[in-house]
C-alpha atoms as a PDB file:
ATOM      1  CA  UNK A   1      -5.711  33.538-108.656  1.00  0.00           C
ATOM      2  CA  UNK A   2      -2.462  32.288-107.685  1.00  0.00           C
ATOM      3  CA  UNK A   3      -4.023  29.177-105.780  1.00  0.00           C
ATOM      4  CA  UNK A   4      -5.563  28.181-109.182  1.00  0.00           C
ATOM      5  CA  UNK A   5      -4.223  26.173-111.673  1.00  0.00           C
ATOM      6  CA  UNK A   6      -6.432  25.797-114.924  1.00  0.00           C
ATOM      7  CA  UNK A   7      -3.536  23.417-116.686  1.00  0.00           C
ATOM      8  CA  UNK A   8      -4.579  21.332-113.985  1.00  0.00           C
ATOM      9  CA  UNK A   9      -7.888  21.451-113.907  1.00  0.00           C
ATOM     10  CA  UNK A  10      -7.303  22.056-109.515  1.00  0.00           C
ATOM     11  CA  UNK A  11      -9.211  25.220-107.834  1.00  0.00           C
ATOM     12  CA  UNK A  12      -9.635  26.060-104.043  1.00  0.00           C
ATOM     13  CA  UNK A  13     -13.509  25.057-104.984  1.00  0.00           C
ATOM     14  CA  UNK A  14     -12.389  21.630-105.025  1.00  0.00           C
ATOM     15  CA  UNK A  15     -11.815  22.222-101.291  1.00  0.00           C
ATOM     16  CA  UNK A  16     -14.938  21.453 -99.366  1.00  0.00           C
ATOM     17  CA  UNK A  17     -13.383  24.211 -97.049  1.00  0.00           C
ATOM     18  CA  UNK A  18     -12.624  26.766 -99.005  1.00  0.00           C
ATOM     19  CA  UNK A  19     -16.174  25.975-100.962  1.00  0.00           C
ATOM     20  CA  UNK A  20     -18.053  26.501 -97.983  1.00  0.00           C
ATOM     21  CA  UNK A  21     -16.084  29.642 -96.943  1.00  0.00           C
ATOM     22  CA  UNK A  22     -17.051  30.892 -99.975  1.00  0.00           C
ATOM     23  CA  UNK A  23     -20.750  30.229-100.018  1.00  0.00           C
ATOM     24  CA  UNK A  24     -21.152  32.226 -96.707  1.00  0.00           C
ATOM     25  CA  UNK A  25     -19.842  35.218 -98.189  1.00  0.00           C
ATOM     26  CA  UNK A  26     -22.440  35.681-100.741  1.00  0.00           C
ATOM     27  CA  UNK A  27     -21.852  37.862-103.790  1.00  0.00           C
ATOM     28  CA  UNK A  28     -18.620  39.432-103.356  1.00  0.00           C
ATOM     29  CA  UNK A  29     -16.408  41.167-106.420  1.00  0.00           C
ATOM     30  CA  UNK A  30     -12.985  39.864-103.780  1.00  0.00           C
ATOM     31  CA  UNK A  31     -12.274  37.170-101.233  1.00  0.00           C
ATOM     32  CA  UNK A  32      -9.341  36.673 -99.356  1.00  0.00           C
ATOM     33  CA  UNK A  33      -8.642  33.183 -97.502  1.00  0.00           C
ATOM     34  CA  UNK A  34      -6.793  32.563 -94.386  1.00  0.00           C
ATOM     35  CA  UNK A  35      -5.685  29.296 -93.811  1.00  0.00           C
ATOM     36  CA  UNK A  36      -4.538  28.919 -90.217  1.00  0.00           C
ATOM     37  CA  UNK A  37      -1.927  26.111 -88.998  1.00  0.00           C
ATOM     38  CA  UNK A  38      -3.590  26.284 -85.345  1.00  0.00           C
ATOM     39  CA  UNK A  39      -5.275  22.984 -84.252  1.00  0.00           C
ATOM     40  CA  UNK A  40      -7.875  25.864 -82.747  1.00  0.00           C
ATOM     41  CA  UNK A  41     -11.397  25.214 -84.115  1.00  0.00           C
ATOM     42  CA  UNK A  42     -11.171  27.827 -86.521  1.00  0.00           C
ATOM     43  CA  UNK A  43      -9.026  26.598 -89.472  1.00  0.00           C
ATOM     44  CA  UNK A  44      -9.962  28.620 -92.205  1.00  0.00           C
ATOM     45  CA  UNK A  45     -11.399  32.560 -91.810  1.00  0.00           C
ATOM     46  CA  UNK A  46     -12.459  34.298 -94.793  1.00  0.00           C
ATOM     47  CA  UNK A  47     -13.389  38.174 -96.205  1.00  0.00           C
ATOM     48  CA  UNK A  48     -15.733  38.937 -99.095  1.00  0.00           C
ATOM     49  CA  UNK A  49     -15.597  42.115-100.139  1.00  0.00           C
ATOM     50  CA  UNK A  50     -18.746  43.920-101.536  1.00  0.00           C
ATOM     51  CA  UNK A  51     -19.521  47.167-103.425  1.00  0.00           C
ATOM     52  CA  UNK A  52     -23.104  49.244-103.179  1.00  0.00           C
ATOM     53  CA  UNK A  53     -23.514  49.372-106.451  1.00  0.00           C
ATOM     54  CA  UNK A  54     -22.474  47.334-110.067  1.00  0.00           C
ATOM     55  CA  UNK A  55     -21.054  50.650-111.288  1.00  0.00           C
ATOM     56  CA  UNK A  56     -18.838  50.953-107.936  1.00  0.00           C
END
């Protein structure tokens, strides 16, 4: 929640990026972004994390 800033009206889904990161991990209860500073293809990697059940 840090890299959002309501006051603003500024989230990372204002990123195309980070949006699209997002959408590939699906329904996820956590997601963690990596932003890399390589000029390597990947820029950005991403991990959703998911639980078996609602209760879980």
């Amino acid at each position: 929640m840090a890299a959002v800033n309501p006051q603003d009206g500024a989230s990372l889904a204002d990123n195309k990026e980070f949006r699209r990161a997002a959408e590939c991990l699906g329904d996820v209860y956590r997601a963690d972004f990596n932003p890399t500073s390589s000029p390597n293809p990947v820029r950005l990697a991403s991990l959703g994390q998911q639980a078996s059940t609602a209760a879980k």
